[in-house]
N, C-alpha and C. Protein backbone atom coordinates (compact mmCIF):
# COMPACT_ATOMS: atom_id res chain seq x y z
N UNK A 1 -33.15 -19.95 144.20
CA UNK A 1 -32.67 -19.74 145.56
C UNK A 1 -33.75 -19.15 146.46
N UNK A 2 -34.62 -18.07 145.93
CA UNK A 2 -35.50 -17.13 146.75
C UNK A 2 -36.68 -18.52 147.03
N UNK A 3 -37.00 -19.53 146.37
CA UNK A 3 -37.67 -20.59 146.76
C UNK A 3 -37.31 -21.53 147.88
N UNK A 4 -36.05 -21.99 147.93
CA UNK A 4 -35.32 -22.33 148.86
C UNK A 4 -35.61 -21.93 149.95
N UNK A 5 -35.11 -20.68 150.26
CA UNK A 5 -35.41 -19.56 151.25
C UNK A 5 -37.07 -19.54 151.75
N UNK A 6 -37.26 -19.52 150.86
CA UNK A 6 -39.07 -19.05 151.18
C UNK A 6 -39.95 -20.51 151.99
N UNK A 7 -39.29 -21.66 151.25
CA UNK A 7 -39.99 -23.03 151.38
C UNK A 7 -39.22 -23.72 153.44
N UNK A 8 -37.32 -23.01 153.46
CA UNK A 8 -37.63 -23.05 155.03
C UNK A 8 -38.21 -22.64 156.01
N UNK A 9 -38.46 -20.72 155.30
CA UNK A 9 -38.92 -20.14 156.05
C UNK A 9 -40.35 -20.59 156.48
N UNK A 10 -40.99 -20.96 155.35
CA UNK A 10 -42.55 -21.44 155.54
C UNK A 10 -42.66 -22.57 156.60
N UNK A 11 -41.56 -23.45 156.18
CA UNK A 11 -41.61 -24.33 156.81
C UNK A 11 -41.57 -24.51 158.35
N UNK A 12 -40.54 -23.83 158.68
CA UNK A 12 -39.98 -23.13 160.22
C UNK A 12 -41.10 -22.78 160.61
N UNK A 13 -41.64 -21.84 160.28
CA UNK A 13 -43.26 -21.00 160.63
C UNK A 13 -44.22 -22.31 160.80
N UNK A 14 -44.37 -23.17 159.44
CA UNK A 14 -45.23 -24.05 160.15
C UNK A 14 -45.22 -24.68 161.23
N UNK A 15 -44.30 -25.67 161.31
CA UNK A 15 -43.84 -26.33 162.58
C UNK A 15 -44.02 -25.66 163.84
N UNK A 16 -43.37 -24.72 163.71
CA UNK A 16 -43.43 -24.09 165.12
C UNK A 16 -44.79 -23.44 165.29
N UNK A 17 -45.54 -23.09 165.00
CA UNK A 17 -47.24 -22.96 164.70
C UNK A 17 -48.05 -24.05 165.33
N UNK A 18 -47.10 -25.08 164.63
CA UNK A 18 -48.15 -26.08 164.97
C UNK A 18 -48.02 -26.59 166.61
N UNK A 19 -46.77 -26.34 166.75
CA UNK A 19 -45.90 -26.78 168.17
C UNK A 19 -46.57 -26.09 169.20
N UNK A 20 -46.41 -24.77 169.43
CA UNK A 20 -47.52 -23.48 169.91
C UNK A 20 -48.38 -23.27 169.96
N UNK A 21 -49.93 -23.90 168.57
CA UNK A 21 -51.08 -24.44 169.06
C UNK A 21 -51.58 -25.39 169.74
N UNK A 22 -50.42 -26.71 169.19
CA UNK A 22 -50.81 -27.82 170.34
C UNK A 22 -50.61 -27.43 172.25
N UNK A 23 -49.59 -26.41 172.48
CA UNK A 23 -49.45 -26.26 173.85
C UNK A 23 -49.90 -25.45 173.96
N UNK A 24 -51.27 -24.69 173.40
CA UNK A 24 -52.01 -23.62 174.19
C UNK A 24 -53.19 -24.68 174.05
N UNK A 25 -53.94 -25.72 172.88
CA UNK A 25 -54.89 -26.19 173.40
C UNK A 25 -54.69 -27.56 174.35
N UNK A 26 -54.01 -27.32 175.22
CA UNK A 26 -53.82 -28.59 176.22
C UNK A 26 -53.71 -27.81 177.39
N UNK A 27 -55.16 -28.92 178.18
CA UNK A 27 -54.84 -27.39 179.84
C UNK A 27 -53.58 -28.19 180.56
N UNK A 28 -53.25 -29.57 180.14
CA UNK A 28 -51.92 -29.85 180.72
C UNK A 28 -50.51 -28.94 180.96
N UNK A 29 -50.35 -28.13 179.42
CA UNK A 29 -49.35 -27.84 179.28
C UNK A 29 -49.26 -26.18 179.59
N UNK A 30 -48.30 -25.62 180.39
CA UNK A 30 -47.79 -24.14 181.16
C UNK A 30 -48.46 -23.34 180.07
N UNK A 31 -48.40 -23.42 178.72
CA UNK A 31 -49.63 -22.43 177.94
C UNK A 31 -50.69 -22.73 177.89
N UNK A 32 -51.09 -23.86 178.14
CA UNK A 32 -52.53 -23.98 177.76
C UNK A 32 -53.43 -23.53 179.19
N UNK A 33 -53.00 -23.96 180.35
CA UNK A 33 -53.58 -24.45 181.30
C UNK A 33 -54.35 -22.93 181.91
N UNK A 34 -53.93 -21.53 182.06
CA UNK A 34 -54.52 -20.21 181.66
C UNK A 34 -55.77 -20.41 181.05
N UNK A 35 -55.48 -20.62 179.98
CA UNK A 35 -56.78 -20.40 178.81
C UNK A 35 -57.73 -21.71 179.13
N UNK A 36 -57.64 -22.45 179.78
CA UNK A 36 -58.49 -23.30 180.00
C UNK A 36 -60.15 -23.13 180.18
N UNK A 37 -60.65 -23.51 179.30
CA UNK A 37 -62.08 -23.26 179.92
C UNK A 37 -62.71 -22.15 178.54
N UNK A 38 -61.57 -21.46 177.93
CA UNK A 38 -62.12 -20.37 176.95
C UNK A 38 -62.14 -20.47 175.89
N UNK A 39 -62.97 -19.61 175.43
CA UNK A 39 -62.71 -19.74 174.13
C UNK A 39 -61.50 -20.05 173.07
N UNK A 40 -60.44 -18.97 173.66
CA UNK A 40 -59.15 -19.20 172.69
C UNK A 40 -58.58 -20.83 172.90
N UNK A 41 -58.98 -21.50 174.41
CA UNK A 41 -58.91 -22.99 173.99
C UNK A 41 -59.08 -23.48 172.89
N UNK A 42 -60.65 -23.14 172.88
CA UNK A 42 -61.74 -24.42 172.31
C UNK A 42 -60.93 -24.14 170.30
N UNK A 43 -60.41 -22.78 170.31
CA UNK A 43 -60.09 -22.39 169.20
C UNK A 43 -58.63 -22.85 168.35
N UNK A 44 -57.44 -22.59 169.65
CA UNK A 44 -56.65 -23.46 169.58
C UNK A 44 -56.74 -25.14 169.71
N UNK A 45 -57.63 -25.53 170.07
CA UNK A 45 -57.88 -26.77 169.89
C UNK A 45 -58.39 -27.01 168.48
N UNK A 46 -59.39 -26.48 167.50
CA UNK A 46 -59.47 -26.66 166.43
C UNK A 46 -58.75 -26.62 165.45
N UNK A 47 -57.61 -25.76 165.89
CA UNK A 47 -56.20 -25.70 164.87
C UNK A 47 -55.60 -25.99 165.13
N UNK A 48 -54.98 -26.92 166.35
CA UNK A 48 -54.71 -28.31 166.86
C UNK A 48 -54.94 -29.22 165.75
N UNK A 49 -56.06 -29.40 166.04
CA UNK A 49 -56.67 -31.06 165.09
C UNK A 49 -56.38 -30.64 163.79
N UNK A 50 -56.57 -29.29 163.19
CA UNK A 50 -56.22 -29.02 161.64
C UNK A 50 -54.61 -28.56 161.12
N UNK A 51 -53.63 -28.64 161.84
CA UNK A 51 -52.54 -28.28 161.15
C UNK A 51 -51.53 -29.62 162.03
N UNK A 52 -51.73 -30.01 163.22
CA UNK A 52 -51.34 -31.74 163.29
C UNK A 52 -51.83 -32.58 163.20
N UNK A 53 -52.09 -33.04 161.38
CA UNK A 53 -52.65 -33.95 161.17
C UNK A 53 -51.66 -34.20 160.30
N UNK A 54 -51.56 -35.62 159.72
CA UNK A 54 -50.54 -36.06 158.46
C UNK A 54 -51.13 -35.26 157.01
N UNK A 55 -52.14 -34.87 156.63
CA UNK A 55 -52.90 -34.31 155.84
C UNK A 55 -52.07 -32.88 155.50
N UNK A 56 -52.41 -32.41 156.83
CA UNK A 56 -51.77 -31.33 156.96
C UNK A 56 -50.57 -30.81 156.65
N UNK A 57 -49.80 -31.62 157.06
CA UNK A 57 -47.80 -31.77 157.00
C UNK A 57 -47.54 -32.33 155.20
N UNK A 58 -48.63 -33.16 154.74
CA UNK A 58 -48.61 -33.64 153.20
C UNK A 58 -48.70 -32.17 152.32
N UNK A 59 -49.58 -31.60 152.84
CA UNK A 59 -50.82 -30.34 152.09
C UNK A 59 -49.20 -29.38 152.31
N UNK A 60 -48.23 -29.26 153.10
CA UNK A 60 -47.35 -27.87 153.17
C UNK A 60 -46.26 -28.52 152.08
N UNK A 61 -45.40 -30.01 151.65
CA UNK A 61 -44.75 -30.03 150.86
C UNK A 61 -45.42 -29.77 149.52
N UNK A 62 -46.82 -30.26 149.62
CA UNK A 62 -47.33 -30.15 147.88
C UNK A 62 -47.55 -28.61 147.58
N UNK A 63 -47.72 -27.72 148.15
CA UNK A 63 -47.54 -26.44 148.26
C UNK A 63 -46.90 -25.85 147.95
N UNK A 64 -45.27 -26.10 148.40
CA UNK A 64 -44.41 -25.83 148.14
C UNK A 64 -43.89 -26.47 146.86
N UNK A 65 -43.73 -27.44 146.63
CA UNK A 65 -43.61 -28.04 144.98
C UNK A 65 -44.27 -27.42 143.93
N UNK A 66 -45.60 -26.76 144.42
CA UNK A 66 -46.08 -25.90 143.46
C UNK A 66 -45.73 -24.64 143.11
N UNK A 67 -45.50 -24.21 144.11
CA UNK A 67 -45.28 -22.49 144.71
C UNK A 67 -43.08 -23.10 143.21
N UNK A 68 -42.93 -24.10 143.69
CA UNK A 68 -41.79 -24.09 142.98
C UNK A 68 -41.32 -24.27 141.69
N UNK A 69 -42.58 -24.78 140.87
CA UNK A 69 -43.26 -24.99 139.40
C UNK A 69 -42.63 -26.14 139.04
N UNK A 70 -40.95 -26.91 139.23
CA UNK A 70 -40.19 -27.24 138.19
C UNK A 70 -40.76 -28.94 139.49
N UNK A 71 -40.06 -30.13 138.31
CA UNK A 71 -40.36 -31.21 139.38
C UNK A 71 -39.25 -31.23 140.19
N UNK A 72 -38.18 -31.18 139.63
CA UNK A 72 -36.89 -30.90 140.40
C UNK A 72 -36.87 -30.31 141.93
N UNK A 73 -37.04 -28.74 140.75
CA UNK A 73 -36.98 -27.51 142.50
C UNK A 73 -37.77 -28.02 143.18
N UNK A 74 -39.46 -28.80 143.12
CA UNK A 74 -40.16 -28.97 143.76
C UNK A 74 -39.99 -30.05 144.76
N UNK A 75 -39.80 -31.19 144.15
CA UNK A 75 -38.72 -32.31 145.45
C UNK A 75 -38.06 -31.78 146.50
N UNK A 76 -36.76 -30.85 145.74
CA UNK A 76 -36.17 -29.54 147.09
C UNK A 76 -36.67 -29.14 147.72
N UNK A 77 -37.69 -28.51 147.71
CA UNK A 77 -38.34 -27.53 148.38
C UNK A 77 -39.11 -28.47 149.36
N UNK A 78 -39.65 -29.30 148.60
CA UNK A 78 -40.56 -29.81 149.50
C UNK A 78 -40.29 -30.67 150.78
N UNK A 79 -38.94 -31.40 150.27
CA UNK A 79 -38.56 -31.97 151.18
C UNK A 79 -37.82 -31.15 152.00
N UNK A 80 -37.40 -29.99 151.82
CA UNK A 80 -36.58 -28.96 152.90
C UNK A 80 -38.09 -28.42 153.58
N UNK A 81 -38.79 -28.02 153.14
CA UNK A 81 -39.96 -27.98 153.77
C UNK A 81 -40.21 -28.21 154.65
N UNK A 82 -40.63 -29.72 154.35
CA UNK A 82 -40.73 -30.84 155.80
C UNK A 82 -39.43 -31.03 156.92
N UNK A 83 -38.68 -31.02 156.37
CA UNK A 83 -36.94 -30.96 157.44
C UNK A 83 -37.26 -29.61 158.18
N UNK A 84 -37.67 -28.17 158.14
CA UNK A 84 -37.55 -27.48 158.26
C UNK A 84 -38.63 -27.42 160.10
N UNK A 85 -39.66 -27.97 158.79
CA UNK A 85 -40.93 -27.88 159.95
C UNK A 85 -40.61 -29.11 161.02
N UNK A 86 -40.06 -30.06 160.93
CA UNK A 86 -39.80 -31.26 161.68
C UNK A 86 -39.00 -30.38 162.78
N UNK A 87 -37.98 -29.88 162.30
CA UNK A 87 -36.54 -29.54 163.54
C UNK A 87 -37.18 -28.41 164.03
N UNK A 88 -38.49 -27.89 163.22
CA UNK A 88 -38.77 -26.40 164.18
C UNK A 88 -40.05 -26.90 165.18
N UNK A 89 -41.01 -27.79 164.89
CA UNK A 89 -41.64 -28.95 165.48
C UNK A 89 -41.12 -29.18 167.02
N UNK A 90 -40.08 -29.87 166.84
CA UNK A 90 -39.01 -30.58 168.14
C UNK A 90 -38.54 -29.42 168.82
N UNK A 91 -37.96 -28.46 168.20
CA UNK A 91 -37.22 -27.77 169.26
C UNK A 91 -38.31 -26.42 169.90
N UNK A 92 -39.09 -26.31 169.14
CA UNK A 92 -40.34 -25.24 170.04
C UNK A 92 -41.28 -26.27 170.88
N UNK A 93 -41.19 -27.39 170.79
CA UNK A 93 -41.92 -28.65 171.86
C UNK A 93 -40.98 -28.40 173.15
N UNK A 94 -39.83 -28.70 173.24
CA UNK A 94 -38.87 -28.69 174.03
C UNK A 94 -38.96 -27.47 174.83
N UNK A 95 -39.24 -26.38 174.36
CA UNK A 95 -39.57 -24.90 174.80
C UNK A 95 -40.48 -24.77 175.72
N UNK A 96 -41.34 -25.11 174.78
CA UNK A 96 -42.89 -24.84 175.31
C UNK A 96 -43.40 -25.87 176.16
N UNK A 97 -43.36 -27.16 176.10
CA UNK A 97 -43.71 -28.07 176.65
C UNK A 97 -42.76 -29.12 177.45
N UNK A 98 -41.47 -28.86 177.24
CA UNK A 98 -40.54 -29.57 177.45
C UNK A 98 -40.44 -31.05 177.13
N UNK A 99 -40.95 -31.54 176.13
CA UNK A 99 -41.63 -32.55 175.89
C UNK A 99 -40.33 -33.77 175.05
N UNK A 100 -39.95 -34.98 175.04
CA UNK A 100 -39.28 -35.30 174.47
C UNK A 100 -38.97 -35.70 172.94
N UNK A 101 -38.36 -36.03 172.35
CA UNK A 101 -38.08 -35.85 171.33
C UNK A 101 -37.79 -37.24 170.11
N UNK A 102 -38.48 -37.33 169.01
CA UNK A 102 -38.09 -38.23 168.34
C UNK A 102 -38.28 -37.95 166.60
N UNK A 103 -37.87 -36.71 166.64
CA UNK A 103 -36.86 -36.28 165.33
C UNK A 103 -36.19 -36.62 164.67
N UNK A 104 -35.50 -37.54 165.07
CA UNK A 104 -34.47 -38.10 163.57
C UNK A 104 -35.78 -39.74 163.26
N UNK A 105 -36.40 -39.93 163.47
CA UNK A 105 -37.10 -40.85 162.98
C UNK A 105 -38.38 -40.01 161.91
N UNK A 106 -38.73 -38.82 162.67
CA UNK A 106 -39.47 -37.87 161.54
C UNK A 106 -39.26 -37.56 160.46
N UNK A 107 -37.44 -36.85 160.78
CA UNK A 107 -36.67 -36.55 159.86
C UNK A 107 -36.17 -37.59 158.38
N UNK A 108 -35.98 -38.73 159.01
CA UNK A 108 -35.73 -40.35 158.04
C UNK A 108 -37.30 -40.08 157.04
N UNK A 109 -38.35 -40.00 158.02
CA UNK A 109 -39.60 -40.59 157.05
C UNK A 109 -40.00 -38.79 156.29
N UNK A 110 -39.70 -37.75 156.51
CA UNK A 110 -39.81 -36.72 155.99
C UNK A 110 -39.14 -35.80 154.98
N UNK A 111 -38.11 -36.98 154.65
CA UNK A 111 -37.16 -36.47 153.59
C UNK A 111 -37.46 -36.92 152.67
N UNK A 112 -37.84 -38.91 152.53
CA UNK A 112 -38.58 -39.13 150.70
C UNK A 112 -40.42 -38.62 150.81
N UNK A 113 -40.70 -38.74 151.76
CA UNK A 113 -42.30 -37.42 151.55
C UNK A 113 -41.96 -36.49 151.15
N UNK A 114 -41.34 -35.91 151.71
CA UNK A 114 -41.17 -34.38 151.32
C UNK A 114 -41.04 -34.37 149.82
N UNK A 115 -39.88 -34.99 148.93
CA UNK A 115 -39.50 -35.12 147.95
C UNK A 115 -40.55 -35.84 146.98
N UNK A 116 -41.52 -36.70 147.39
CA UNK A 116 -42.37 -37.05 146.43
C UNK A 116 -43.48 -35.99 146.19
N UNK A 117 -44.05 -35.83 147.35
CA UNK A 117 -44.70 -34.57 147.93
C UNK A 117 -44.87 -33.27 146.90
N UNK A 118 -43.37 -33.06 146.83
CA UNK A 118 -43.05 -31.79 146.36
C UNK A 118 -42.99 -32.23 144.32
N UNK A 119 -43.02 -33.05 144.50
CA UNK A 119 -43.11 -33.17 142.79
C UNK A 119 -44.11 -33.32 142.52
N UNK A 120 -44.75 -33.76 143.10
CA UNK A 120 -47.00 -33.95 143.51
C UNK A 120 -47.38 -32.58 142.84
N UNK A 121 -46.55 -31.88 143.94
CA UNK A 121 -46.84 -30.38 143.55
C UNK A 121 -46.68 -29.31 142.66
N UNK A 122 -45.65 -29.83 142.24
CA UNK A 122 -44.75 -29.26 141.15
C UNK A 122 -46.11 -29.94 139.54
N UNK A 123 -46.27 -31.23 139.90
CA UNK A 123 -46.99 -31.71 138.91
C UNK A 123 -48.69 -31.24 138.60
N UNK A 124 -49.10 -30.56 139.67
CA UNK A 124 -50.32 -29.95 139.47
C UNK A 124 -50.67 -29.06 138.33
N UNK A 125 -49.05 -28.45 137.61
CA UNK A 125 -49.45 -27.36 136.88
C UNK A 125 -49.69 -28.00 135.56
N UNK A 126 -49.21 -29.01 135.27
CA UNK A 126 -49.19 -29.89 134.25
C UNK A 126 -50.78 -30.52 134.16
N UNK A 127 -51.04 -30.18 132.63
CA UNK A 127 -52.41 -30.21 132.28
C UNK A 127 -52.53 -31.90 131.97
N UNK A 128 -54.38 -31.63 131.66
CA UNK A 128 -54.36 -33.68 131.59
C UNK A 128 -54.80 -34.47 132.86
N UNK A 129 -54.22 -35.04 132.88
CA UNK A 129 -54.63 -36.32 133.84
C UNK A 129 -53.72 -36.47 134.75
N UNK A 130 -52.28 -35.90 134.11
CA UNK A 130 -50.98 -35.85 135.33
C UNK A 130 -51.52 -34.36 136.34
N UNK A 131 -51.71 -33.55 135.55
CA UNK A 131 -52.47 -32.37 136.79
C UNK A 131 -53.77 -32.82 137.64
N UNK A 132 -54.56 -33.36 137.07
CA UNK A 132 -55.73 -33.96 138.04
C UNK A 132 -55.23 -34.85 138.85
N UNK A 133 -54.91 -35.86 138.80
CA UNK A 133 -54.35 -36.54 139.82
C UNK A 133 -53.59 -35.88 141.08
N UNK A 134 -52.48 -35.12 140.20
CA UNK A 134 -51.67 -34.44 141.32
C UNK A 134 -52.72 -33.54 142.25
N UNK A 135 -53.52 -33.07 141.61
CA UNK A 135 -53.93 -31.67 142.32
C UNK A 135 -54.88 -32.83 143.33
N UNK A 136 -55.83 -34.31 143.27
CA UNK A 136 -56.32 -34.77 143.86
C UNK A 136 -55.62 -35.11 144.90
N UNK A 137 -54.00 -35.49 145.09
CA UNK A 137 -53.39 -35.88 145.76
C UNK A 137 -53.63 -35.40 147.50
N UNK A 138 -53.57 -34.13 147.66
CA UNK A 138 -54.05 -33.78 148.94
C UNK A 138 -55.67 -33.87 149.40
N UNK A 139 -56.69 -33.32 148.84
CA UNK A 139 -57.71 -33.04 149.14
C UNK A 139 -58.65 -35.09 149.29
N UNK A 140 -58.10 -35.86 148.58
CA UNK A 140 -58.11 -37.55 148.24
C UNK A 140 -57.43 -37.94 149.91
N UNK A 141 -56.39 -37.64 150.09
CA UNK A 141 -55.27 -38.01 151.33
C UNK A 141 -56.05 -37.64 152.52
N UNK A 142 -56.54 -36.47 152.61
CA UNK A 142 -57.31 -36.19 153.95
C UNK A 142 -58.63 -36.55 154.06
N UNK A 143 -59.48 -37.04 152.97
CA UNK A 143 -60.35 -37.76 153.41
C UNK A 143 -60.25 -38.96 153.56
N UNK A 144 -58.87 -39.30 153.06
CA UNK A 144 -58.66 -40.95 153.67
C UNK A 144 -58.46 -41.19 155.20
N UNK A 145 -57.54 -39.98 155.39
CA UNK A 145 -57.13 -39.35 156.57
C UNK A 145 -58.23 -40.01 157.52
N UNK A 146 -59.08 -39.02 157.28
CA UNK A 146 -60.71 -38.73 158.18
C UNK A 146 -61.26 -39.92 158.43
N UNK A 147 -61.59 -40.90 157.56
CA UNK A 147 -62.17 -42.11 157.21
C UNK A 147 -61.27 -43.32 158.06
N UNK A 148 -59.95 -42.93 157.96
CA UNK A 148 -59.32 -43.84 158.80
C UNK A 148 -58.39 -43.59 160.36
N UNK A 149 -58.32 -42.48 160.18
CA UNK A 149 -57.77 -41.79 161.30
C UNK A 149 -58.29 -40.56 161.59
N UNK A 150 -59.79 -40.30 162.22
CA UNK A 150 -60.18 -38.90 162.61
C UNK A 150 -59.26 -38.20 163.23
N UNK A 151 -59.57 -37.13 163.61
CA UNK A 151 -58.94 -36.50 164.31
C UNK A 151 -59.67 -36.34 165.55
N UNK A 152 -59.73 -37.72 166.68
CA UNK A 152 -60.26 -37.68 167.42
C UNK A 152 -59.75 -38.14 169.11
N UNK A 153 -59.07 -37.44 169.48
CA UNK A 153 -58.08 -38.27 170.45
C UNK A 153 -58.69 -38.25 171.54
N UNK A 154 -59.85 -38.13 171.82
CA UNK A 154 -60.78 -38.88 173.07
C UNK A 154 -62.03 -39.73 172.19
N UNK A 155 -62.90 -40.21 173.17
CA UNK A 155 -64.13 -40.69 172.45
C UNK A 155 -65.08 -39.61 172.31
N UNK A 156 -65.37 -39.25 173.11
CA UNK A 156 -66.49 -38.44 173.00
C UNK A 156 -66.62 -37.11 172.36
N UNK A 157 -67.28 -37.16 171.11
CA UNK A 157 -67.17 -35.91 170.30
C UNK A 157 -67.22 -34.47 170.86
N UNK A 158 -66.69 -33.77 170.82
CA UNK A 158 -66.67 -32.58 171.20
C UNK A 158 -67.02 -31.24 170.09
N UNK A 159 -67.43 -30.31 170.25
CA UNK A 159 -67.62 -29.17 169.51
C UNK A 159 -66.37 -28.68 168.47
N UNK A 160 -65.32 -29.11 169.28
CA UNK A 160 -63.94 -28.44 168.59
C UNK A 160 -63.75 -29.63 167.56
N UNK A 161 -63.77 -30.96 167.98
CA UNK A 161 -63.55 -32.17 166.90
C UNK A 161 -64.27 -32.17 165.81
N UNK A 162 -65.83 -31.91 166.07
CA UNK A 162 -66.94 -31.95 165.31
C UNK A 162 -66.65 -30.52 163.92
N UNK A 163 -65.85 -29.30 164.76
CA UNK A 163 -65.97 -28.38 163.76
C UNK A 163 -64.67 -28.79 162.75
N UNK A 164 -63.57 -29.37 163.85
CA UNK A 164 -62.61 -29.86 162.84
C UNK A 164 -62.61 -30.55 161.64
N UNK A 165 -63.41 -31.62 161.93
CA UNK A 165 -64.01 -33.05 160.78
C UNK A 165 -64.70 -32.00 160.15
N UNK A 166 -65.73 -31.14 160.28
CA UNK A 166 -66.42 -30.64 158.90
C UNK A 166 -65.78 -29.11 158.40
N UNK A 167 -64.09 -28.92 159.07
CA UNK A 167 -63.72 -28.05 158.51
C UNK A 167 -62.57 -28.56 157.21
N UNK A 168 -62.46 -29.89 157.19
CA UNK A 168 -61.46 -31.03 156.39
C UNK A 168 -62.43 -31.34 155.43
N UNK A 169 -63.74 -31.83 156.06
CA UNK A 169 -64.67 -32.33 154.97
C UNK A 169 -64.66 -31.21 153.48
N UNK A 170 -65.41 -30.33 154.39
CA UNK A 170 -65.47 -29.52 153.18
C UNK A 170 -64.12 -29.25 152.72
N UNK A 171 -63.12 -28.80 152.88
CA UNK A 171 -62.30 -28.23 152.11
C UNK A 171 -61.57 -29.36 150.90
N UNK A 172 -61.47 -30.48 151.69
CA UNK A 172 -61.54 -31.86 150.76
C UNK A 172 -62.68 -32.02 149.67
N UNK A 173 -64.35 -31.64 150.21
CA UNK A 173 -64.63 -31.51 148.95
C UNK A 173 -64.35 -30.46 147.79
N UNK A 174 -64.58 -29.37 148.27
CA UNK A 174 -64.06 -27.67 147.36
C UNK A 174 -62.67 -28.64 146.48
N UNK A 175 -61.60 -28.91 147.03
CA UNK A 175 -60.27 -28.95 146.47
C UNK A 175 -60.48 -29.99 145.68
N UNK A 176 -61.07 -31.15 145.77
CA UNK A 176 -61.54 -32.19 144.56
C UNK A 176 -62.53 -31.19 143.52
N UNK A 177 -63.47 -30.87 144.12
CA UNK A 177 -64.06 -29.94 143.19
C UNK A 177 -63.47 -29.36 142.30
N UNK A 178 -62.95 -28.50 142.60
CA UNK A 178 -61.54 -27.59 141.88
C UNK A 178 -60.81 -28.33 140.98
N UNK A 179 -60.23 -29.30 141.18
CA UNK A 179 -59.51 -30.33 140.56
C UNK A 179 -59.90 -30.88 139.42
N UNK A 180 -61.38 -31.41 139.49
CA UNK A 180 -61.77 -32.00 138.86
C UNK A 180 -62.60 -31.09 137.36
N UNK A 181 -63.02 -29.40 138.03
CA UNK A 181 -63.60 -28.75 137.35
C UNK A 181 -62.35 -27.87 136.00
N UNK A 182 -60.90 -28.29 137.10
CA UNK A 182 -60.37 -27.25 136.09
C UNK A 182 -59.83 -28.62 134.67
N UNK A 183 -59.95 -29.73 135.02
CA UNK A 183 -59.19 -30.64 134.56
C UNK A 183 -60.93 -31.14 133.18
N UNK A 184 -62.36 -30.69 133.86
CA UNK A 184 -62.78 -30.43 132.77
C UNK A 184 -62.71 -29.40 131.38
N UNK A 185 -62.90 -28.18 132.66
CA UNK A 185 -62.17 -26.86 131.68
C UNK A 185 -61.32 -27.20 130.41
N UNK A 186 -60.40 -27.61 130.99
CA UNK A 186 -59.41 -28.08 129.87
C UNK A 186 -59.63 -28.60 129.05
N UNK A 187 -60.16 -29.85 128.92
CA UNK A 187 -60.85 -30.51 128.10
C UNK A 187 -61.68 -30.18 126.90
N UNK A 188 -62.49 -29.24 127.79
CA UNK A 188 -64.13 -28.65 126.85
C UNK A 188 -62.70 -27.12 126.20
N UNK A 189 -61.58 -26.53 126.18
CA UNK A 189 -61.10 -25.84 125.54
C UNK A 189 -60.27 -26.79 124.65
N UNK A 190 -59.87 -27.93 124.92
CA UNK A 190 -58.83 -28.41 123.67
C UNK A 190 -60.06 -28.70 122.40
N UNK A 191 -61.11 -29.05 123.11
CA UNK A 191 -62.50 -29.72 122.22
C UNK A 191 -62.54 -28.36 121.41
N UNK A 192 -62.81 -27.32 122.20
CA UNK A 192 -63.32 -25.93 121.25
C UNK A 192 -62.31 -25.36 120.28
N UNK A 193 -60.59 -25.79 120.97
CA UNK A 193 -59.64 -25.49 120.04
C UNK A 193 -59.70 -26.45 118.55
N UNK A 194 -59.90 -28.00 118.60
CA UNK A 194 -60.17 -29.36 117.70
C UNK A 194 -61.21 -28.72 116.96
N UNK A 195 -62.82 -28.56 117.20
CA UNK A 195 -63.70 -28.17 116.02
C UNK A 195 -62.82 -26.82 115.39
N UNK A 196 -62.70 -25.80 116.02
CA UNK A 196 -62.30 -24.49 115.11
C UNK A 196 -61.02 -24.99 114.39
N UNK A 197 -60.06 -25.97 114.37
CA UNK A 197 -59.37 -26.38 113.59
C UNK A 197 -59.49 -27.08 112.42
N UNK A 198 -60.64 -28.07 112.69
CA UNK A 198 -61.15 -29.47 111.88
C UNK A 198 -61.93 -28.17 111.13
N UNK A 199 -63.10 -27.12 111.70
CA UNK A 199 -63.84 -26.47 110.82
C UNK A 199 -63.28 -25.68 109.87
């Protein structure tokens, strides 16, 4: 239950995070248009491009599937997750930006994500080849992300885009890294457990 709890609350928080950075880095919008020109723009604009991205919204159910250990709870979670952050998404847009709304089409495509998502996550703890994979699942996704959909919604590169792309790059590489180093780990200990047995 305290997972439940924890995976809307996260969720709620995200969404609406994300809702609240996008309308402070836009000088269009009644929050942004103040800060125009400053720093806390150029800043909210970088966490703009890094927490509304599909990468991003993938990276909070597999999280939560983990944070939930079981594959089960983790589907739950994950997909309440995403429901959570979707309806808190829409209705702090509406707030802040007054902006219109197309939520129940989010909601349709964020309930079997969420749920695969969250077993992604759930499956990371699981040693082998089912944990490597899983754990590749996000850090693999956002450089596909990058490669096929920057995060670039003008042409002309900007400082904030530029820090965005190499703040994804790297962490996409680190998290394959990681992935791949603990999924050797493992390996080189079942090997060291096999000789001291065979010896």
């Amino acid at each position: 239950m305290k997972i439940m709890v924890g995976g809307l609350a996260v969720g709620v928080g995200f969404g609406a995070v994300t809702s609240l950075v996008n309308a402070l880095s836009s000088p269009y919008a009644e929050l942004g248009m103040p800060l125009t020109g400053t720093v806390w723009a150029k800043a909210a604009k970088v966490l703009s491009l890094l927490v509304d991205a599909g990468w991003s919204w993938a990276a909070l159910a597999v999280a939560m599937g983990w944070l939930a250990g079981t594959w089960v709870r983790g589907a739950l979670v994950g997909a309440l997750a995403l429901v959570a952050a979707t309806v808190a998404y829409y209705v702090t847009d509406a707030f802040v930006s007054g902006a219109g709304t197309d939520m129940v089409s989010w909601l349709v495509v964020g309930v079997p994500f969420g749920l695969v998502l969250g077993v992604v996550g759930a499956a990371i703890r699981q040693p082998g080849l089912v944990g490597l994979l899983a754990a590749l699942t996000v850090p693999v996704g956002a450089a596909v992300q990058m490669v096929v959909l920057p995060p670039r919604p003008h042409l002309t590169l900007t400082p904030a885009i530029v820090l965005a792309e190499v703040i994804v790059w790297t962490a996409a590489v680190f998290g394959a890294g990681w992935a791949v180093y603990r999924f050797w780990a493992e390996r080189q200990a079942a090997l060291s457990v096999q000789r001291v047995q065979s010896g």
